[in-house]
Protein backbone atom coordinates (compact mmCIF):
# COMPACT_ATOMS: atom_id res chain seq x y z
CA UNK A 1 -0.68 5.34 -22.67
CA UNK A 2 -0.56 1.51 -22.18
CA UNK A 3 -3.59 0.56 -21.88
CA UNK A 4 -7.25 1.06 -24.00
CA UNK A 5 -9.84 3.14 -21.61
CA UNK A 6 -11.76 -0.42 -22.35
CA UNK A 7 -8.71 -2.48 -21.18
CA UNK A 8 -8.37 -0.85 -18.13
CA UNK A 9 -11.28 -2.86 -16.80
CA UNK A 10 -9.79 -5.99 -17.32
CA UNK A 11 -7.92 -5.49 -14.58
CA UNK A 12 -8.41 -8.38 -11.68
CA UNK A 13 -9.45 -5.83 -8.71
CA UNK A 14 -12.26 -5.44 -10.74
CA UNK A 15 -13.38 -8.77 -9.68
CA UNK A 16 -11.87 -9.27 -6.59
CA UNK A 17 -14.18 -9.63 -3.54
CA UNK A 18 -13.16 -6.13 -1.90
CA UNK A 19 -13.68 -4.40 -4.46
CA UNK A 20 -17.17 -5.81 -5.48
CA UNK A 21 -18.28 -5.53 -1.91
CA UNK A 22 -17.55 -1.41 -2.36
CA UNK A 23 -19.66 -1.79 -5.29
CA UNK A 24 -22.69 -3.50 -3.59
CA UNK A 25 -22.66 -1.17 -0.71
CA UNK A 26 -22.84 1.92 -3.00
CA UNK A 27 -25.62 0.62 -4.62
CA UNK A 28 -27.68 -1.43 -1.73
CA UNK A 29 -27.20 2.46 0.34
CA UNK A 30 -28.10 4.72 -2.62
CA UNK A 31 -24.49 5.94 -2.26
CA UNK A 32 -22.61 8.25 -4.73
CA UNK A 33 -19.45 6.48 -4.51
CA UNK A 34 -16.22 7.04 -6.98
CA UNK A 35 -13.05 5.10 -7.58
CA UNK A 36 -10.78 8.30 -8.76
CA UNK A 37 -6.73 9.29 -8.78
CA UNK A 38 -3.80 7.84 -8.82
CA UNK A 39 -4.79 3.72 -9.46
CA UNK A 40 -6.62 4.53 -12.43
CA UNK A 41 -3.86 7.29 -13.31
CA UNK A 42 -1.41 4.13 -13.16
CA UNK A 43 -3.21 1.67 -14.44
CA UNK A 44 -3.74 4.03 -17.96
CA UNK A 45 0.46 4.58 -17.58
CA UNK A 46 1.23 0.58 -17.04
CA UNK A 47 2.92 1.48 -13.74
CA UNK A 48 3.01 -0.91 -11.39
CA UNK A 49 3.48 -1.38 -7.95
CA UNK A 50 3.87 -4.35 -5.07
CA UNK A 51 0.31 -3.04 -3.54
CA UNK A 52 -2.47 -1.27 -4.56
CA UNK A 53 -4.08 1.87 -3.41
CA UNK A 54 -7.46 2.87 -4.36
CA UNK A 55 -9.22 6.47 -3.13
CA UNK A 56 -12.71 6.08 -3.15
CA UNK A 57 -15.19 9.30 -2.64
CA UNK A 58 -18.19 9.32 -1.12
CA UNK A 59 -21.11 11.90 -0.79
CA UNK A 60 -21.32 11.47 2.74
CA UNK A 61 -20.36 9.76 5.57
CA UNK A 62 -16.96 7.90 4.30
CA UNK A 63 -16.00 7.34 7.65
CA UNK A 64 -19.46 5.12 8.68
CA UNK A 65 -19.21 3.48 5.33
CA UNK A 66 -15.97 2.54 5.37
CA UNK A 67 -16.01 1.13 8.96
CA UNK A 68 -19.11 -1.11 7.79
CA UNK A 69 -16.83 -2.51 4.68
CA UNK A 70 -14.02 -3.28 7.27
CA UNK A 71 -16.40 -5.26 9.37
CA UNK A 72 -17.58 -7.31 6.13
CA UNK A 73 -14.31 -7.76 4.88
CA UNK A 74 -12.63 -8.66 8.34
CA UNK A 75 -10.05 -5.29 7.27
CA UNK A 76 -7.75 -2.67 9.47
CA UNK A 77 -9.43 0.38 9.33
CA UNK A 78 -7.78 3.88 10.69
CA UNK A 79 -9.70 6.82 10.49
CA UNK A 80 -7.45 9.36 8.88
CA UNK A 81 -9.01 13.06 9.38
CA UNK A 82 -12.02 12.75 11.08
CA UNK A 83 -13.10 16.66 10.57
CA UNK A 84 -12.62 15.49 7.07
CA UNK A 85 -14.24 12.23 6.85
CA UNK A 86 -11.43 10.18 5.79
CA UNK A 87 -10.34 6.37 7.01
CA UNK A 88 -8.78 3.86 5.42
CA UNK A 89 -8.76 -0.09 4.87
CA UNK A 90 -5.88 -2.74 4.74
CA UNK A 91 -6.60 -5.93 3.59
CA UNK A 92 -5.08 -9.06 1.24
CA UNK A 93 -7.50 -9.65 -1.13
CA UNK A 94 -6.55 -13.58 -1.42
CA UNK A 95 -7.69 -13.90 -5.03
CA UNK A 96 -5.49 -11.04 -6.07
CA UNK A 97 -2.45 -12.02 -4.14
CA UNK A 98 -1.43 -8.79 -2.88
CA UNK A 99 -1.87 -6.21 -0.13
CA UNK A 100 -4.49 -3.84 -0.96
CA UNK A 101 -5.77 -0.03 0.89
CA UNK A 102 -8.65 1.33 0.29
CA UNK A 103 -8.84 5.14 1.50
CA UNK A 104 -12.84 6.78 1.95
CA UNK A 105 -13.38 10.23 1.97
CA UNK A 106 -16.12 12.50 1.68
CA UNK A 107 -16.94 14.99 -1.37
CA UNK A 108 -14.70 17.95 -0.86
CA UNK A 109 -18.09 20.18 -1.98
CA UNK A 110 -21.30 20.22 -3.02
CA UNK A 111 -21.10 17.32 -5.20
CA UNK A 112 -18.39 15.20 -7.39
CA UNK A 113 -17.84 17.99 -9.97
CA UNK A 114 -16.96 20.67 -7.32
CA UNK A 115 -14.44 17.94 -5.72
CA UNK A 116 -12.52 17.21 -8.75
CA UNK A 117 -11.82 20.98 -9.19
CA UNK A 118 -9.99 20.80 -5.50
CA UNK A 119 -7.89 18.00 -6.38
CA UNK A 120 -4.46 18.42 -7.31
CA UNK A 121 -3.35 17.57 -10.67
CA UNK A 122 -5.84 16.86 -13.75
CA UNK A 123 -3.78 13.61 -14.29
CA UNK A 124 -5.42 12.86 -10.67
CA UNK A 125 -9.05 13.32 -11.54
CA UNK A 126 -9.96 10.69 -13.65
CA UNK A 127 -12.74 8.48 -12.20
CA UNK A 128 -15.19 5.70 -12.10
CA UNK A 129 -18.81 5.90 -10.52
CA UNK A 130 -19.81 3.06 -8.57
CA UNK A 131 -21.27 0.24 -9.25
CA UNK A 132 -19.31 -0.58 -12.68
CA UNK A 133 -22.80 -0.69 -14.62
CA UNK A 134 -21.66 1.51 -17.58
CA UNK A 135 -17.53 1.08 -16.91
CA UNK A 136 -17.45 4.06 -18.35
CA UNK A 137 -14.43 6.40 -17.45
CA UNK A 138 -15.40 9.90 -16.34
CA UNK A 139 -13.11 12.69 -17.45
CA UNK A 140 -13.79 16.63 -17.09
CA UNK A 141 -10.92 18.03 -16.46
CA UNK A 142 -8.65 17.19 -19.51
CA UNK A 143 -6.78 14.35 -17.30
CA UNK A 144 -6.78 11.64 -20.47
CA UNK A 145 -5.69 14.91 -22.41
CA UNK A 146 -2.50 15.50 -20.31
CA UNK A 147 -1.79 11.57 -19.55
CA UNK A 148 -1.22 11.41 -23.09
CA UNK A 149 0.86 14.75 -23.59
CA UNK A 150 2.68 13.02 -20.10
CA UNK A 151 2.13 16.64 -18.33
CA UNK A 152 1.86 17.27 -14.68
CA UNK A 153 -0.91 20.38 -14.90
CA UNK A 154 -2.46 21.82 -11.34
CA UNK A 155 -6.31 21.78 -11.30
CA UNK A 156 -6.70 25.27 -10.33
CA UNK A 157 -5.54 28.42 -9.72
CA UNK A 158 -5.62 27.82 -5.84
CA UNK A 159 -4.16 24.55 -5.69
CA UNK A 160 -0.70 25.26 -4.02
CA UNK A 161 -2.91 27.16 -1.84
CA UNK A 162 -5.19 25.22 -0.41
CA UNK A 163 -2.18 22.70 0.23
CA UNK A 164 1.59 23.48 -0.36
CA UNK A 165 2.68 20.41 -0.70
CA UNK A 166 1.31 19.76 -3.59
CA UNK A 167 4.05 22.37 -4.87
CA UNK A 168 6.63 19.12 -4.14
CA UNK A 169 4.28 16.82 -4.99
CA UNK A 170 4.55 18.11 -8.38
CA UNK A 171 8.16 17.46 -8.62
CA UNK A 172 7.86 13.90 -7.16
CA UNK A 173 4.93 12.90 -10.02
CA UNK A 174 6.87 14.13 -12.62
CA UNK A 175 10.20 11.70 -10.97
CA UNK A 176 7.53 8.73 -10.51
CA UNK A 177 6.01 9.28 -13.97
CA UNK A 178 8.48 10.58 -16.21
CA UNK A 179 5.86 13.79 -16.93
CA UNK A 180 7.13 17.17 -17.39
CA UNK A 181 5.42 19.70 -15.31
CA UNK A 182 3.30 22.51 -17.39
CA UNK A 183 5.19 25.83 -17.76
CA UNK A 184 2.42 27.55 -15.72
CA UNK A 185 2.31 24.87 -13.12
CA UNK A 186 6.04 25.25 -12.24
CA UNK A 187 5.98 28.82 -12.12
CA UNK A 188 2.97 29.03 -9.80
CA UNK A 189 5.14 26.17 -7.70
CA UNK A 190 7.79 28.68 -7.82
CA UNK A 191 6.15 31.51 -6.60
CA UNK A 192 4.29 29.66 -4.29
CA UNK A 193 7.88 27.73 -2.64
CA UNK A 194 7.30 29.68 0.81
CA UNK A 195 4.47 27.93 1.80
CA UNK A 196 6.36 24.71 2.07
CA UNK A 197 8.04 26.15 5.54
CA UNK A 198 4.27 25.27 6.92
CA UNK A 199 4.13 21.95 6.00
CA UNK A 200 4.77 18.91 7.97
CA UNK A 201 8.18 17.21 7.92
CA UNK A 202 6.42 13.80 7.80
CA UNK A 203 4.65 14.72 4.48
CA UNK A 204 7.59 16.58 2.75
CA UNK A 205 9.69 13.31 3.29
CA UNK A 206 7.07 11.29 1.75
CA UNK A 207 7.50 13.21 -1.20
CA UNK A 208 10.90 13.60 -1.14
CA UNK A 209 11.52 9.87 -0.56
CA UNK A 210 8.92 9.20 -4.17
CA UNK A 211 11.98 11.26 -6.14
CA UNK A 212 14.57 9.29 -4.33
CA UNK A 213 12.39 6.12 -5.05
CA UNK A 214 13.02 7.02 -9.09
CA UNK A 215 15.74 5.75 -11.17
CA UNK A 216 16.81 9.63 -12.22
CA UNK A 217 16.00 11.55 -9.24
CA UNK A 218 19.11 13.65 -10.05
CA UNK A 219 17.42 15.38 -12.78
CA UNK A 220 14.22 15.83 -10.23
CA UNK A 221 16.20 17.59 -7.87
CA UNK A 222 18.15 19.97 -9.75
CA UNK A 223 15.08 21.23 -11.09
CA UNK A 224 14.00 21.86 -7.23
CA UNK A 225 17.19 23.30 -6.73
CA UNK A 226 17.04 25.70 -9.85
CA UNK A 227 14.01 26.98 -8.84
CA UNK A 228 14.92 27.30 -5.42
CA UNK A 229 12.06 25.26 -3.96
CA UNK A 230 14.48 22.56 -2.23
CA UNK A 231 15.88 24.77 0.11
CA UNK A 232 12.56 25.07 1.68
CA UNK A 233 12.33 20.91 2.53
CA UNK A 234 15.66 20.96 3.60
CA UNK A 235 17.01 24.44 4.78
CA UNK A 236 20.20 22.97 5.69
CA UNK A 237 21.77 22.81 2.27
CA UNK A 238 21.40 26.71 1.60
CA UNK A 239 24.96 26.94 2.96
CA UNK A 240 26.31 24.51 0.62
CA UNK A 241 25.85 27.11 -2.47
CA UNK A 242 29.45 28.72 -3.86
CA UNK A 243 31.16 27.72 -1.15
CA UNK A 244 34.64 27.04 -3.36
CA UNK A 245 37.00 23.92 -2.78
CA UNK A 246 40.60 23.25 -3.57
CA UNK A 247 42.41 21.96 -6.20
CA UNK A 248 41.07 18.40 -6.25
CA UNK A 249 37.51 19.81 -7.38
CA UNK A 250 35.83 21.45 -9.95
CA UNK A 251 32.98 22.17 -8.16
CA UNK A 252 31.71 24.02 -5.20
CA UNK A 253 30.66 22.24 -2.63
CA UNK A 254 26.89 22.40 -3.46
CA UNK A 255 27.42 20.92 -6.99
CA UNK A 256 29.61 18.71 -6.46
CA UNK A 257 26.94 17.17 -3.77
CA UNK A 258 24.41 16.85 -6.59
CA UNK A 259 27.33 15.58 -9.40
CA UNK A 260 27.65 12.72 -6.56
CA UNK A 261 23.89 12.48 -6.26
CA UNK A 262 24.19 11.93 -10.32
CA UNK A 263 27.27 9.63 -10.20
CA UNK A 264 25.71 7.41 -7.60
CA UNK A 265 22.63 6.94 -9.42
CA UNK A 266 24.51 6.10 -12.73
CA UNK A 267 26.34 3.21 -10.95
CA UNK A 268 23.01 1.63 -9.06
CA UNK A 269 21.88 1.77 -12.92
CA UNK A 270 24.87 -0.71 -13.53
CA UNK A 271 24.59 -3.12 -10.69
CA UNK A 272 20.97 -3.79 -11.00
CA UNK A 273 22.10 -7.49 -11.85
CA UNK A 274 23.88 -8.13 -9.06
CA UNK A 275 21.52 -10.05 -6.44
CA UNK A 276 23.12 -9.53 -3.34
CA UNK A 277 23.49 -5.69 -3.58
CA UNK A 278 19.80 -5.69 -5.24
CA UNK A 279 18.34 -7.28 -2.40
CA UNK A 280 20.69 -4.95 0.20
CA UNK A 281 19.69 -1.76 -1.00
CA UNK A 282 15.78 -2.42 -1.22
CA UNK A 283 15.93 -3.36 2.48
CA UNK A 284 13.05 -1.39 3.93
CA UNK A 285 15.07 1.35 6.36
CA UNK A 286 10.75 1.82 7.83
CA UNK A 287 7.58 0.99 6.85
CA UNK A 288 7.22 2.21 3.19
CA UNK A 289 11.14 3.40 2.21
CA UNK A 290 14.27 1.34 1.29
CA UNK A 291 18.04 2.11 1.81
CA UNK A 292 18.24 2.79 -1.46
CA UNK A 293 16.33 5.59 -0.96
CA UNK A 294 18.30 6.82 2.35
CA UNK A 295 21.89 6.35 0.27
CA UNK A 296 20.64 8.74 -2.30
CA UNK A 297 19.88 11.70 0.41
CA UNK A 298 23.18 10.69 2.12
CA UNK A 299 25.18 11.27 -1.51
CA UNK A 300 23.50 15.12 -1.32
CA UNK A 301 24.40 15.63 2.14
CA UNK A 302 27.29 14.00 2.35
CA UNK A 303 29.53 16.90 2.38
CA UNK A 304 26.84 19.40 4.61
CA UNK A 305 29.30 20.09 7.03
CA UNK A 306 32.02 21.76 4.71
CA UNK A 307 30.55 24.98 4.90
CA UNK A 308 31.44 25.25 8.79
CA UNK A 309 34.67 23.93 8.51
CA UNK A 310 36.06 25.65 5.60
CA UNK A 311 39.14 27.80 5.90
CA UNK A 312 41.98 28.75 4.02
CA UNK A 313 45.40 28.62 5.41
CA UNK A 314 48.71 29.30 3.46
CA UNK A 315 46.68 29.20 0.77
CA UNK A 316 44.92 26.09 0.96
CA UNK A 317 41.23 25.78 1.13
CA UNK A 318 40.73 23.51 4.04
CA UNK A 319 37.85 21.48 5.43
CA UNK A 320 39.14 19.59 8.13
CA UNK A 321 36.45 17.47 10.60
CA UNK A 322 33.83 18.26 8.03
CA UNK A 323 32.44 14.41 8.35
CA UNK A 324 31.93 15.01 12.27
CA UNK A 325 30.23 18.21 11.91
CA UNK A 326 28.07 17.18 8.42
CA UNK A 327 26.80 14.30 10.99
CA UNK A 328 25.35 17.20 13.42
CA UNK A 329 23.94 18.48 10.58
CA UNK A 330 22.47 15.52 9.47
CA UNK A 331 20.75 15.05 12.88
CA UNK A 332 18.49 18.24 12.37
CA UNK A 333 18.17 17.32 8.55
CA UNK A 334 16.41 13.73 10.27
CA UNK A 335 14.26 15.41 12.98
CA UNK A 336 12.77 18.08 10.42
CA UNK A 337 12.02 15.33 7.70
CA UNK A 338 10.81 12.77 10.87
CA UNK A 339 13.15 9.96 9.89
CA UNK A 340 12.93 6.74 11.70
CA UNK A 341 15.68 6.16 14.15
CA UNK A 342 17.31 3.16 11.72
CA UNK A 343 17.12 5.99 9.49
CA UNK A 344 18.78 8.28 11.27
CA UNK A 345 21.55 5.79 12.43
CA UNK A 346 22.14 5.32 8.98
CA UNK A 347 22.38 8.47 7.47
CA UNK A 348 24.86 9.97 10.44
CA UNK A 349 26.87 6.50 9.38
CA UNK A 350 27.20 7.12 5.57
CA UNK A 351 28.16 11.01 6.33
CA UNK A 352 30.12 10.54 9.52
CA UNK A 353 32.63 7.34 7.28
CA UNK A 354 32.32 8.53 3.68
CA UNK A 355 36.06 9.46 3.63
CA UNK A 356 37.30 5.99 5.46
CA UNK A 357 37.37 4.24 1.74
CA UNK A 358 39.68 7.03 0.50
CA UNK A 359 42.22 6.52 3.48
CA UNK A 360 41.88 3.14 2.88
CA UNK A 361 42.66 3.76 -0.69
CA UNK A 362 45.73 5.46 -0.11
CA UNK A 363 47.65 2.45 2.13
CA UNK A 364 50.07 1.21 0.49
CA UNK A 365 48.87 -2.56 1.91
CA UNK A 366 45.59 -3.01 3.00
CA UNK A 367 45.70 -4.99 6.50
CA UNK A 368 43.16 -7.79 7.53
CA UNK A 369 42.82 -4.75 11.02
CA UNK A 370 41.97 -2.19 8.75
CA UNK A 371 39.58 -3.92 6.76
CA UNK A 372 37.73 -5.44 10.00
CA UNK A 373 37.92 -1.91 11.97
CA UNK A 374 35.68 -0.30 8.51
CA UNK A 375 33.36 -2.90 8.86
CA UNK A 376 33.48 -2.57 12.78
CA UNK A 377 32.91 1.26 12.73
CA UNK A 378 30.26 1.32 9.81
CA UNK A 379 28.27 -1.85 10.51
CA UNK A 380 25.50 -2.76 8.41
CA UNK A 381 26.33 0.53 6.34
CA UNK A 382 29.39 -0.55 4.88
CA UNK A 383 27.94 -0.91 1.61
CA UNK A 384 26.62 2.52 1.41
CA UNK A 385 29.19 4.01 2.81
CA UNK A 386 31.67 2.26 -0.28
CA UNK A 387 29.19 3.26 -2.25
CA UNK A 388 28.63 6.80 -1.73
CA UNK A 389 32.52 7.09 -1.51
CA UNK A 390 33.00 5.53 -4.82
CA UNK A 391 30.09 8.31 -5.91
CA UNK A 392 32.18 11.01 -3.97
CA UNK A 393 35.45 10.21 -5.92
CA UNK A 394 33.81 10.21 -9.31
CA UNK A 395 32.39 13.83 -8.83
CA UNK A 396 35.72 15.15 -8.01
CA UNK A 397 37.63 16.02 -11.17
CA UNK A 398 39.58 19.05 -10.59
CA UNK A 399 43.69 19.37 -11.47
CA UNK A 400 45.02 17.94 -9.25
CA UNK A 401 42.42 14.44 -9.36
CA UNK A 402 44.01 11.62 -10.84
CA UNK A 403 43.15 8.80 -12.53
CA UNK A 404 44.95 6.50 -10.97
CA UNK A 405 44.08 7.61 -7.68
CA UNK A 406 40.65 7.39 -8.88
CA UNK A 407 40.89 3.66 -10.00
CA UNK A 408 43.01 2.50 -6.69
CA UNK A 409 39.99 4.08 -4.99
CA UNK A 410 37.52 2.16 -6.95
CA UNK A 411 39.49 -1.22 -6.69
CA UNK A 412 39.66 -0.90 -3.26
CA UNK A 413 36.08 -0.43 -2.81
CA UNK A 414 34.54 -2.66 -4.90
CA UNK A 415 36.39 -5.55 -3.38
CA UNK A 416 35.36 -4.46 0.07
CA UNK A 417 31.59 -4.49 -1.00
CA UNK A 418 32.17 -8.24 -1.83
CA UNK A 419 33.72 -8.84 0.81
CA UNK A 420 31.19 -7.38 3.08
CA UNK A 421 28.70 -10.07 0.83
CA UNK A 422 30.86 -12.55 1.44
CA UNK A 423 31.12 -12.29 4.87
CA UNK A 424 27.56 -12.77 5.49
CA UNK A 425 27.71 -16.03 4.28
CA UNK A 426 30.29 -16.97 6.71
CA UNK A 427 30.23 -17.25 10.45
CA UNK A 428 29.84 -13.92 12.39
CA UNK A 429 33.16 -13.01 14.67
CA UNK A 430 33.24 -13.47 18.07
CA UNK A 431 35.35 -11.93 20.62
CA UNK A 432 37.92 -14.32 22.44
CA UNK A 433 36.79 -11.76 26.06
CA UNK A 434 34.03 -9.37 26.32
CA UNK A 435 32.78 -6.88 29.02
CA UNK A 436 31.59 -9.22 31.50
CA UNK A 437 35.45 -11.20 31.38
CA UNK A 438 36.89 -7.75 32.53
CA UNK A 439 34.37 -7.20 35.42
CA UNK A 440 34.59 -10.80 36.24
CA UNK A 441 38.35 -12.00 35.38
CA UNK A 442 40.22 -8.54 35.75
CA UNK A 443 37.99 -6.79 38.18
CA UNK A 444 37.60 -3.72 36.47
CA UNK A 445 34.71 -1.10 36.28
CA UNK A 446 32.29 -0.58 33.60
CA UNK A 447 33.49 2.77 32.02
CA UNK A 448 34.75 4.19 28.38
CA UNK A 449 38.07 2.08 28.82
CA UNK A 450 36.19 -1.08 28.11
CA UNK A 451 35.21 -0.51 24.35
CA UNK A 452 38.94 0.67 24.25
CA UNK A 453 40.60 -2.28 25.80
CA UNK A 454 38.10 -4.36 23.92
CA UNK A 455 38.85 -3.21 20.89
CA UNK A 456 42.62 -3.68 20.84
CA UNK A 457 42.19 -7.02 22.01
CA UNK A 458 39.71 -7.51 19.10
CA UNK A 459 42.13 -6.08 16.74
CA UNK A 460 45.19 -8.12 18.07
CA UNK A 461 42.45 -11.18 17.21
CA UNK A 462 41.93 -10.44 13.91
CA UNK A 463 45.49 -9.93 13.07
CA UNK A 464 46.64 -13.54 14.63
CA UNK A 465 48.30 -12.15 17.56
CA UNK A 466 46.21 -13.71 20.15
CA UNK A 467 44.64 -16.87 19.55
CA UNK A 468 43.32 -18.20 23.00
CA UNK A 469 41.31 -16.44 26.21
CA UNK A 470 44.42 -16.77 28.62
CA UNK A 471 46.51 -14.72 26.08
CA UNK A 472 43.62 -12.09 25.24
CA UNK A 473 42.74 -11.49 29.08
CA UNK A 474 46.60 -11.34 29.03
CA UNK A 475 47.01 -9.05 26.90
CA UNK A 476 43.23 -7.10 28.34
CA UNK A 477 45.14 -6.60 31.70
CA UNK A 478 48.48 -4.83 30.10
CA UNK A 479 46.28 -2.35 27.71
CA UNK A 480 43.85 -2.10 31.55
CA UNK A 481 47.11 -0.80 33.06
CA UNK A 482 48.58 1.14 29.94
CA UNK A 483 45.48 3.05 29.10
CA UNK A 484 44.61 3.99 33.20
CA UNK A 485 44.16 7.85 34.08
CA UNK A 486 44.21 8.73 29.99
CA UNK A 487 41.39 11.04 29.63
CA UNK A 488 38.96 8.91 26.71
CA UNK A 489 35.84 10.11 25.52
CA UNK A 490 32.86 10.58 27.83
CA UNK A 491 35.52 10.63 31.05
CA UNK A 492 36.02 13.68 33.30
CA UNK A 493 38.96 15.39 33.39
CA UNK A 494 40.24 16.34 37.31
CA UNK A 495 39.01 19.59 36.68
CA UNK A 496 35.25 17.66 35.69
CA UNK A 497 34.96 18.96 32.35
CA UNK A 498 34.59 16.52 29.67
């Protein structure tokens, strides 16, 4: 551990005005109130965080005392599980400089001692009675015992029980701490792995995005996947297992998903210097999780929808369209785990483009069109999508792999990814004619034909072909006429089937 048990009261929330006003209305009510889990848990570790979260419980009433603090301390407050008596505060504590939640709940028991043993992990049940008269740090379950030994050991025989997702939870500790999780504890999780299909999609991403949120979540989820817990957050990949590839991998299609996973992670570790991709990937995709997070599910999903396409034909395994159907895929993966709809529009992005790099790769001249039709087409995802690609090439090392297909791929990416930095810098391109210059200047009718006239004329721009309005509505009105009565996505055929 880090820190002395009498160092960890050093720390400035000690003294800041929140957390002394919990402490005065403990003791001006005749309160039992307890500062327990995971800050103290941290603060013993020297993890740190942007914010601070403190879990406070109370003998009774959480919910009445907490909405008095609020009022005091001008605070949001949200009850969380009334039947439960739970709520919580957010607040900026101006002497601490940082955003800080305080969650209130009530004794899961008789008293304190019985609601320690339902808690999850003994790590998570040290704790401090309140007011700090003593600062003394309570300890009855062996939690300073196991911080030190850096285990991750369940409280009781019924924990998984009395809430399965502590079985992930588990897992996503040990990622977030770098604890191994007891031999009993991961068996029980084991055993227990059915009770996850019960659980809310919400709270198994939350736990799933803590592993992503680690620097070697690799390792974290090929223990899920060895003990076959994984398939129970996401069902989707149980497909994935030994379903063989061709020559150009040595994997199926299930490991090679999680040698990307492992590849991608390995070359974030590298780039960690460079500002502009630093500051891109920790770009909050929702509230609480960062693309960062996102690109590492997209590296294990990437390839999802190979199991539906494979076939073999004269002898060659075959996966043809697997990037349009992984993206369906992807869509069910999003509504089970509740992802946010940037989130969503993301992920289908990264899966839908991860194999545009390669063909890009294999021009023998890269054009100034081809470059601005990837970063048309993938948008603010270009980066991940080079970057999963480059992830996706280094996991594939079967026979007929080379290295110097591998290292044309690489160059090729890694120059678009500063170009896509560079280009933010510059100013954004504008169209010479848009959609309202074809209703307006060549009378035509909204309909699919407009994002396919408008992006030939757009591509004509980029390449220096048309340089003025006149010549782009020009050249609007001949691809108007050309591309009339071809059946584009989205329009009817005669016969009125799509």
């Amino acid at each position: 551990m880090s820190k002395t048990l009498s160092a960890i009261f050093q720390h400035e929330i000690f003294r800041s005005r929140p957390f002394l006003s919990v402490c005065r209305s403990a003791k001006s009510g005749g309160r039992e109130v307890y500062l327990v889990g995971g800050f103290l848990r941290d603060l013993l570790t020297g993890r740190k965080k942007p914010s601070l979260d403190l879990d406070f419980a109370v003998d009774r009433g959480a919910v009445d005392f907490g909405r008095l603090l609020a009022r005091e301390l001008k605070a949001g407050f949200v009850v969380l599980d009334k039947e439960r008596g739970c709520c919580r505060l957010v607040l900026k504590d101006q002497a601490c400089g940082f955003p800080l939640t305080f969650d209130f709940v009530d004794f899961r028991g008789r008293d304190f001692q019985e609601d320690l043993k339902k808690r999850d992990f003994t790590v998570n049940t040290l704790a401090v009675r309140l007011p700090l008269e003593k600062k003394e740090l309570l300890d009855s379950l062996g939690g300073l015992k196991d911080l030190r030994a850096k285990v991750i050991r369940r409280v009781s025989q019924d924990s998984f029980d009395e809430d399965p997702l502590r079985i992930l939870r588990a897992y996503s500790l040990s990622a977030i701490l770098g604890f191994k999780i007891e031999p009993r504890t991961a068996l029980m999780a084991r055993q227990k792995r059915e009770q996850l299909k019960d659980v809310a999609g919400e709270r198994l991403r939350e736990e799933l995005f803590k592993i992503f949120g680690s620097e070697d979540s690799f390792s974290v989820v090929r223990k899920l996947d060895a003990q076959k817990i994984l398939e129970f957050v996401i069902p989707q990949i149980r497909v994935m297992h030994n379903v063989k590839q061709g020559g150009y991998h040595h994997l199926d299609v299930w490991g090679h998903s999680l040698e990307t996973l492992r590849k991608l992670e390995e070359q974030l570790g590298r780039m960690q210097g460079e500002g502009d991709l630093v500051k891109y990937l920790d770009e909050p995709m929702s509230a609480d999780r960062t693309r960062r997070q996102l690109i590492k599910l997209a590296a294990l999903l990437h390839d999802i929808g190979k199991p539906k396409a494979h076939e073999v034909r004269a002898g060659k395994t075959m996966f043809h369209g697997h990037e349009r159907i992984g993206r369906i895929i992807s869509d069910a993966v999003s509504e089970k785990l509740r992802l946010s709809t940037k989130e969503r529009f993301a992920l289908d992005t990264i899966i839908f483009w991860h194999l545009r790099p390669g063909y890009l790769a294999d021009n023998a001249v890269l054009t100034k069109r081809a470059v601005h039709r990837f970063f048309r087409d993938t948008k603010d995802e270009a980066v991940s999508v080079l970057l999963v690609s480059i992830a996706d090439q280094r996991a594939t090392r079967g026979p007929l792999a080379t290295a110097e297909s591998r290292l044309r791929h690489e160059r090729v990416s890694f120059s678009l990814i500063k170009e896509y930095f560079s280009s933010l810098k510059e100013e954004p391109f504008v169209r010479l004619v848009n959609g309202t210059d074809l209703i307006k200047k060549l009378k035509l009718k909204p309909g699919p034909l407009f994002s396919v006239i408008l992006d030939i004329v757009e591509d004509a721009q980029v390449e220096g072909k048309v340089r003025t309005k006149a010549q782009a509505l020009a050249l609007a009105a001949k691809a108007a006429k050309e591309k009339a009565g071809q059946n584009l996505p989205g329009k009817k055929t005669k016969k009125g089937k799509p």
